[in-house]
PDB file of N, CA and C in Angstrom:
ATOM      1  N   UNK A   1      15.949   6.049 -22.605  1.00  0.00           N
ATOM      2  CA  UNK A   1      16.376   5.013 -23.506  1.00  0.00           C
ATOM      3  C   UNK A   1      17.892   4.896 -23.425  1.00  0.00           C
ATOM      4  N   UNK A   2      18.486   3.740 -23.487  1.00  0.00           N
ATOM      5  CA  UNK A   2      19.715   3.655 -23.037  1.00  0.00           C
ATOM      6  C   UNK A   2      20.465   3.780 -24.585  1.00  0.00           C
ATOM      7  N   UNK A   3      21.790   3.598 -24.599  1.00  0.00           N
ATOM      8  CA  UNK A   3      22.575   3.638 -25.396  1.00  0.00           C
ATOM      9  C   UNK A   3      22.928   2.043 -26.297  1.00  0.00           C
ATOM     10  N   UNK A   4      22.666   1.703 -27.261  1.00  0.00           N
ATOM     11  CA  UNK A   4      23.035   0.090 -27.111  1.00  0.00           C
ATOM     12  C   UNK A   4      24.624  -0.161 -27.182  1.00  0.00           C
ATOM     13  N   UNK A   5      25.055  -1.199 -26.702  1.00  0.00           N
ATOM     14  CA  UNK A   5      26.134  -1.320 -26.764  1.00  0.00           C
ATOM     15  C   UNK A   5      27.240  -2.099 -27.900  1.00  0.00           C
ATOM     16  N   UNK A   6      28.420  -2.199 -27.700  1.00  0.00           N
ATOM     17  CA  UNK A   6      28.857  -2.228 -29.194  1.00  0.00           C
ATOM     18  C   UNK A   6      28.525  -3.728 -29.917  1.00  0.00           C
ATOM     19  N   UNK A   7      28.480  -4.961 -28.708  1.00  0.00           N
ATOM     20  CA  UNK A   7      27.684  -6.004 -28.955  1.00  0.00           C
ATOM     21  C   UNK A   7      26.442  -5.974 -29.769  1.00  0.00           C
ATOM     22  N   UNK A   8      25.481  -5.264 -29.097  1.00  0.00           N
ATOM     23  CA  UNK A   8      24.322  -4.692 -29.503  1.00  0.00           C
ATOM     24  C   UNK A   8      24.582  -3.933 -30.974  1.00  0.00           C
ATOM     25  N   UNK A   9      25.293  -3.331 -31.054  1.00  0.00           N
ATOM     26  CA  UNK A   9      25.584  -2.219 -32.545  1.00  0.00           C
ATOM     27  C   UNK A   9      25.604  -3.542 -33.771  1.00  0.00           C
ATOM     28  N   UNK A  10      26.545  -4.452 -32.972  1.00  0.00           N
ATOM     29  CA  UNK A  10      27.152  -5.433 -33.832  1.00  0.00           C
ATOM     30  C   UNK A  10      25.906  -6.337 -34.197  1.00  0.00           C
ATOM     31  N   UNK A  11      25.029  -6.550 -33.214  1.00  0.00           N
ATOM     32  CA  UNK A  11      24.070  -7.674 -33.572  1.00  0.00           C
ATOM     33  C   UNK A  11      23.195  -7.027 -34.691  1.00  0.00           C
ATOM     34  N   UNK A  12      22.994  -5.963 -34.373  1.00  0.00           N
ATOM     35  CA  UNK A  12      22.010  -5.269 -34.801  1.00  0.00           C
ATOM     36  C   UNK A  12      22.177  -5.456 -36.456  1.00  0.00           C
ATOM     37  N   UNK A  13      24.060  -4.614 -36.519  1.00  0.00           N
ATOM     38  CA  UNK A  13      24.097  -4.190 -38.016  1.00  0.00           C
ATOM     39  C   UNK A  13      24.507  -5.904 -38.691  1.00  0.00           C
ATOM     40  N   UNK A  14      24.287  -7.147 -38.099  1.00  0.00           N
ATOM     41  CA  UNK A  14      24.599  -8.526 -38.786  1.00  0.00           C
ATOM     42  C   UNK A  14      23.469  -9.014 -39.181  1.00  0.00           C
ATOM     43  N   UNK A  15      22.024  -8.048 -38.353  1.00  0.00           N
ATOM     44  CA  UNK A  15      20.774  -8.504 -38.782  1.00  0.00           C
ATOM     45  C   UNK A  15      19.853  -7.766 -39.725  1.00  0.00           C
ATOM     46  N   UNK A  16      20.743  -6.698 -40.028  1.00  0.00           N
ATOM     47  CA  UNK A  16      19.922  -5.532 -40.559  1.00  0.00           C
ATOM     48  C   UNK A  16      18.831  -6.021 -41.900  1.00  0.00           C
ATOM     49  N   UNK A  17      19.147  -7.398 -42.557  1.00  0.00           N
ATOM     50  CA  UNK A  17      18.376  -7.743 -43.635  1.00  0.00           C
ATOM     51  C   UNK A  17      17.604  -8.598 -43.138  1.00  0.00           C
ATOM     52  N   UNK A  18      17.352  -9.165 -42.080  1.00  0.00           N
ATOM     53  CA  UNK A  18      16.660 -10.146 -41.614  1.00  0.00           C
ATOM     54  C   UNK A  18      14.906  -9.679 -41.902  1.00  0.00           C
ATOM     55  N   UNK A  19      14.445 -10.208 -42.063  1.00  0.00           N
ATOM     56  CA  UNK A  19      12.762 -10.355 -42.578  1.00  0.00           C
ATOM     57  C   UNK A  19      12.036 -11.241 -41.773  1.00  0.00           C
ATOM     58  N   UNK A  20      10.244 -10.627 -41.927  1.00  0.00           N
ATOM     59  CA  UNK A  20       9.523 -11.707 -40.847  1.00  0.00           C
ATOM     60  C   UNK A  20       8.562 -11.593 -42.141  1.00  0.00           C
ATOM     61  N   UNK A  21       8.781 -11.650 -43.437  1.00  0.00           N
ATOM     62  CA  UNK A  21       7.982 -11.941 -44.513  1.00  0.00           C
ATOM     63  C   UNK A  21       7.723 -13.181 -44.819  1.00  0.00           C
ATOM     64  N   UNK A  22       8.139 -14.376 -44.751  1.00  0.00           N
ATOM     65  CA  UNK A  22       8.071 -15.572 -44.627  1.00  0.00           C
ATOM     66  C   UNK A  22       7.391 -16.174 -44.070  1.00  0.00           C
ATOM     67  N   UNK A  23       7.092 -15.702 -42.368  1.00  0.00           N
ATOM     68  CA  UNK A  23       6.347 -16.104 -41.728  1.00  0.00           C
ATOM     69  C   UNK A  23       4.967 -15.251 -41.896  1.00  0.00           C
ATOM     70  N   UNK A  24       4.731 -14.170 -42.063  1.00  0.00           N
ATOM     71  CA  UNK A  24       3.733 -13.359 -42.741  1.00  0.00           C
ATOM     72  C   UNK A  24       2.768 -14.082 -43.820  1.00  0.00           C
ATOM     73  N   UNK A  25       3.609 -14.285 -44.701  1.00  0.00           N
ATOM     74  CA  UNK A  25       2.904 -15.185 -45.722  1.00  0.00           C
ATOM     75  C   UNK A  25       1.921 -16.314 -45.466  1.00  0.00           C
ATOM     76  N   UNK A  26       3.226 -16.960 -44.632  1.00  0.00           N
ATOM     77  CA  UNK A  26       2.626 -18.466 -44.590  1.00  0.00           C
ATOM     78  C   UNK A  26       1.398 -18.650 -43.923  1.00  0.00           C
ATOM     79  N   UNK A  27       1.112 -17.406 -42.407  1.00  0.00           N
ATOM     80  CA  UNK A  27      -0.034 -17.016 -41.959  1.00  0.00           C
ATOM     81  C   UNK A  27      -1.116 -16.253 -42.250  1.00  0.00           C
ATOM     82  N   UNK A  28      -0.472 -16.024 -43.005  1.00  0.00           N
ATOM     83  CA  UNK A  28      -1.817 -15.328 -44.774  1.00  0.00           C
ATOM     84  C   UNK A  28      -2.552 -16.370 -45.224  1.00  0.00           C
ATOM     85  N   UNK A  29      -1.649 -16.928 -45.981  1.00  0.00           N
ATOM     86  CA  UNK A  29      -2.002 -18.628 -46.888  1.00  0.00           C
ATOM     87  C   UNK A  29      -2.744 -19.678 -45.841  1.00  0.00           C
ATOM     88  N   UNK A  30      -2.442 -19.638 -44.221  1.00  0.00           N
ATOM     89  CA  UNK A  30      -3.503 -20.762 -43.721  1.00  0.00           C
ATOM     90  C   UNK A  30      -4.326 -20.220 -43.695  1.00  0.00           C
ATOM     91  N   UNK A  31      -4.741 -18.870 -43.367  1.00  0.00           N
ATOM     92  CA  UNK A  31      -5.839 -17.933 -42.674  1.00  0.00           C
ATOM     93  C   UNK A  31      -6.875 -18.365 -43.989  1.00  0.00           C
ATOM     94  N   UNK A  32      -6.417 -18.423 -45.170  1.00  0.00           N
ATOM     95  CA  UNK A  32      -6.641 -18.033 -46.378  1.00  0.00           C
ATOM     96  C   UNK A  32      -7.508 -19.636 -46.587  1.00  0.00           C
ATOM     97  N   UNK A  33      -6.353 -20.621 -46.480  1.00  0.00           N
ATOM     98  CA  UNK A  33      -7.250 -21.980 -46.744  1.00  0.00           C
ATOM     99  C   UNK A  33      -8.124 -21.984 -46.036  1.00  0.00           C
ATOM    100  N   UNK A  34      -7.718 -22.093 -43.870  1.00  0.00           N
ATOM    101  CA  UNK A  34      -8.867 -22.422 -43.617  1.00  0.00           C
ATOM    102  C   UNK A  34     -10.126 -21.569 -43.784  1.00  0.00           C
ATOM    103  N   UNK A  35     -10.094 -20.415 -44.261  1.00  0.00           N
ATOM    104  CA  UNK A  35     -11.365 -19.168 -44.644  1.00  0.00           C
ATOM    105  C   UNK A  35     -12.431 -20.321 -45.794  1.00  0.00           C
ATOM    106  N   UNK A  36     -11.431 -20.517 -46.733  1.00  0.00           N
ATOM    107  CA  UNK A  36     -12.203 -20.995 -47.927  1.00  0.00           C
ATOM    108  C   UNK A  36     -12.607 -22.373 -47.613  1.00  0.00           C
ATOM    109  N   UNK A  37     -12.026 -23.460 -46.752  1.00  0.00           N
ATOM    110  CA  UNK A  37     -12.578 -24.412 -46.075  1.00  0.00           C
ATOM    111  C   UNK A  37     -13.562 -24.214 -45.742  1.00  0.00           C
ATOM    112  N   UNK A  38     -13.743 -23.488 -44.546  1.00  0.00           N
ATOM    113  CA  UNK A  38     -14.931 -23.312 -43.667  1.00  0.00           C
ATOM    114  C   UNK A  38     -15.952 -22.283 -44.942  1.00  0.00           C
ATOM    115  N   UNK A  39     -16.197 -21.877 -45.581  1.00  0.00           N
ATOM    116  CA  UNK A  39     -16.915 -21.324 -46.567  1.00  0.00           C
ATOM    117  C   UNK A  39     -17.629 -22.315 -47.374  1.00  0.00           C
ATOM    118  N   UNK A  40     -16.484 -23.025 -47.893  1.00  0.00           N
ATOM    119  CA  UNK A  40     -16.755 -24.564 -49.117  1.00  0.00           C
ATOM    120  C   UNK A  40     -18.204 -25.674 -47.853  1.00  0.00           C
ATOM    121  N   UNK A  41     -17.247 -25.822 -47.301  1.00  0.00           N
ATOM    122  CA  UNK A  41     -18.119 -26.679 -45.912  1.00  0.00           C
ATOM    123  C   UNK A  41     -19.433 -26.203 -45.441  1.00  0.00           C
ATOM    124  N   UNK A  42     -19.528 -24.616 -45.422  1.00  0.00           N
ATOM    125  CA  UNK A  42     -20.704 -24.429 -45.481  1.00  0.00           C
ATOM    126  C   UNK A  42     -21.765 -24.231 -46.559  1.00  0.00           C
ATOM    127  N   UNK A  43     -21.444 -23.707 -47.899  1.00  0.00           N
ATOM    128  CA  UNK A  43     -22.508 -24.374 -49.288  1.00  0.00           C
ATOM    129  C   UNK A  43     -22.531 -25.389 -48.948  1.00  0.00           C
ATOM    130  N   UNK A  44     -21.634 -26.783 -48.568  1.00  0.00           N
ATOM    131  CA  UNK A  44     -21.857 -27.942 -49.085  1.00  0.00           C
ATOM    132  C   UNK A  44     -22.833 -28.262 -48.241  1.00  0.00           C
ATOM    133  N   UNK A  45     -23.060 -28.226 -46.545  1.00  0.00           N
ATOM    134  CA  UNK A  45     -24.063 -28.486 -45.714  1.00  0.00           C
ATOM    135  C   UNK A  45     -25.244 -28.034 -46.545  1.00  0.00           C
ATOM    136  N   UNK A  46     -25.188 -26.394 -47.035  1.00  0.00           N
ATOM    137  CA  UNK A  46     -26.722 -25.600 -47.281  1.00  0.00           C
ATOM    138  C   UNK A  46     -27.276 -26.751 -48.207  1.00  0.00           C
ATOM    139  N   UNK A  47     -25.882 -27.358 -49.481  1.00  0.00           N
ATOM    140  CA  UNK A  47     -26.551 -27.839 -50.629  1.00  0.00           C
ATOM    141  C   UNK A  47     -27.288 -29.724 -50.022  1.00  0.00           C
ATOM    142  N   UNK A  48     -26.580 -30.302 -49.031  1.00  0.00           N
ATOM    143  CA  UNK A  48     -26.972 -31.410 -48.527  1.00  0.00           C
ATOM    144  C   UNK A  48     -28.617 -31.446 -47.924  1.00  0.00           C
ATOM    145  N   UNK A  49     -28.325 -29.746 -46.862  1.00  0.00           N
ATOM    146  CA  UNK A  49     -30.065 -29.920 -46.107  1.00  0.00           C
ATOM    147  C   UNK A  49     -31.136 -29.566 -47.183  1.00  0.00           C
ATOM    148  N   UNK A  50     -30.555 -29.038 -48.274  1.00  0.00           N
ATOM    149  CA  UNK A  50     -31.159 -28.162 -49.488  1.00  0.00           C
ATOM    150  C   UNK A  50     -32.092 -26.932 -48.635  1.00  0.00           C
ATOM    151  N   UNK A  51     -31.165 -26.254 -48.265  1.00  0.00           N
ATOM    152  CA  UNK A  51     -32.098 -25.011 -47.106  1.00  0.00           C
ATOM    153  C   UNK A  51     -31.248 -23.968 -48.171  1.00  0.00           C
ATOM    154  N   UNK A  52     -31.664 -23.048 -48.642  1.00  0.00           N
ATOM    155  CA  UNK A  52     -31.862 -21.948 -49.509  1.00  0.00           C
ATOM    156  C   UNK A  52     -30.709 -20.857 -48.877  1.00  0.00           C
ATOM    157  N   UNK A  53     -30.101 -20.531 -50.120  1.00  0.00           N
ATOM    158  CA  UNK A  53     -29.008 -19.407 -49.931  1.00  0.00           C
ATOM    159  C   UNK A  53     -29.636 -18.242 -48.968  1.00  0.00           C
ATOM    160  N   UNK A  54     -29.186 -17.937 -47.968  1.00  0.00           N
ATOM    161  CA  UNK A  54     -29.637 -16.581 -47.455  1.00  0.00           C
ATOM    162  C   UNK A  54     -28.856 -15.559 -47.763  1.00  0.00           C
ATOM    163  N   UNK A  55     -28.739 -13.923 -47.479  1.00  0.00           N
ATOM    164  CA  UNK A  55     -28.142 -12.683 -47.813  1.00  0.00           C
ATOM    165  C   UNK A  55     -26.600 -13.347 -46.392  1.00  0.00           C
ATOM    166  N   UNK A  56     -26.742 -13.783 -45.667  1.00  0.00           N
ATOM    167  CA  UNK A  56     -25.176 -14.116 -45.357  1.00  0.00           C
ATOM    168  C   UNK A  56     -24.391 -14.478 -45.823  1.00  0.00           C
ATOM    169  N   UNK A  57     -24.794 -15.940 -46.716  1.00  0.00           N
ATOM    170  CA  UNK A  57     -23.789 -16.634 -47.394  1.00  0.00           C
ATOM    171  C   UNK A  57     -23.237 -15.926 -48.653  1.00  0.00           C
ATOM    172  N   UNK A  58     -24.552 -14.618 -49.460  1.00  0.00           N
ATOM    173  CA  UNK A  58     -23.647 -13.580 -50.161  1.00  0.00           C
ATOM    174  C   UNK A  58     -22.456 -12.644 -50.081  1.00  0.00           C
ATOM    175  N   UNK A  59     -22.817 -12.673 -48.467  1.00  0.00           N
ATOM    176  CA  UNK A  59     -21.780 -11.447 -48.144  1.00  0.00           C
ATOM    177  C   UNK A  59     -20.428 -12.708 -47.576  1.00  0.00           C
ATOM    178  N   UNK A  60     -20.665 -13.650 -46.767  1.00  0.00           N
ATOM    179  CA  UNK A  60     -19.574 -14.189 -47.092  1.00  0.00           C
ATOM    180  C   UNK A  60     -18.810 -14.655 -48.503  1.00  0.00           C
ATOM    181  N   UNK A  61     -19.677 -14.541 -49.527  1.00  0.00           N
ATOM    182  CA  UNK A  61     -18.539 -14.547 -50.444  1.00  0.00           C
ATOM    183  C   UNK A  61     -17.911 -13.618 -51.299  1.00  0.00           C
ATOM    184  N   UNK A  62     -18.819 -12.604 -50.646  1.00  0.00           N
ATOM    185  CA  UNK A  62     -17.724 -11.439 -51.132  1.00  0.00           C
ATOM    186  C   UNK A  62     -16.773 -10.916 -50.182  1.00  0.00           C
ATOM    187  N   UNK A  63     -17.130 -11.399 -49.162  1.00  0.00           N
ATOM    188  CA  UNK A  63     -15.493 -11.420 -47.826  1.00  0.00           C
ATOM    189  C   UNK A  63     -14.684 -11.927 -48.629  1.00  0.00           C
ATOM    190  N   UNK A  64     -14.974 -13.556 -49.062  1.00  0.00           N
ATOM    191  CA  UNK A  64     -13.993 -14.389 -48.881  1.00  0.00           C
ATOM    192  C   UNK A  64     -13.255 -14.219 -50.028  1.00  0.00           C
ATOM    193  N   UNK A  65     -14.223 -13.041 -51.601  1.00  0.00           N
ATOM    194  CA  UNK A  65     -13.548 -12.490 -52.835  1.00  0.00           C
ATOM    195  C   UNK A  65     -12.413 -11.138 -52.509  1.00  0.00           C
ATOM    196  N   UNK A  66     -13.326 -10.481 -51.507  1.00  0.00           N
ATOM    197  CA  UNK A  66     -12.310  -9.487 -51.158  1.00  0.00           C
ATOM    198  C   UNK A  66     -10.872 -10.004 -50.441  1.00  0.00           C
ATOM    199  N   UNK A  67     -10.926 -10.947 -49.875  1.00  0.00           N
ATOM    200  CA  UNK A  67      -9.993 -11.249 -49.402  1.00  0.00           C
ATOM    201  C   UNK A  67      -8.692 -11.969 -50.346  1.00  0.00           C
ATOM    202  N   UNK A  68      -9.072 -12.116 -50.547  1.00  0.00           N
ATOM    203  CA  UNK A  68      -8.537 -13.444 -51.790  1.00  0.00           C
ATOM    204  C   UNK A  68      -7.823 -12.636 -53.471  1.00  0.00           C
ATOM    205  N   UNK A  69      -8.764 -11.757 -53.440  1.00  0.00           N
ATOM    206  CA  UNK A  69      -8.542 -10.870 -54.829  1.00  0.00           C
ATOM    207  C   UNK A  69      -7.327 -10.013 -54.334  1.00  0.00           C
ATOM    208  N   UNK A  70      -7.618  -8.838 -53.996  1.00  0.00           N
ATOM    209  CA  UNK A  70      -6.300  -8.013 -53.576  1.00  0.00           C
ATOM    210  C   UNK A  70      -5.068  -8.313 -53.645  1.00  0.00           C
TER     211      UNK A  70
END
């Protein structure tokens, strides 16, 4: 591993507060809509064909509670 240099020292200690929490988030929050999209979209098909809740669509919504709650 090399030594960084004083450029390098300098960049380093001008960035030392810099954060990638922002972008973290924001890829939380789509993951998050489109989850509950594609969830909503599927009751609404089950409730259109009127084809009966199965044990998947339970456990997807306790994914989509676990996810969401925390």
């Amino acid at each position: 591993m090399k030594i960084p240099t004083p450029e390098e020292l300098a960049y380093i200690m001008a960035h030392v507060d810099d954060t990638k929490q922002p972008g973290l988030i924001a890829c939380s929050v789509t993951y998050l809509v489109a989850a509950i999209i594609g969830v909503l979209l599927r009751f609404i098909t089950r409730h259109e064909t009127k084809a009966k809740l199965r044990w998947s669509d339970y456990l997807i919504l306790v994914a989509i509670y676990v996810f969401v709650v925390p």
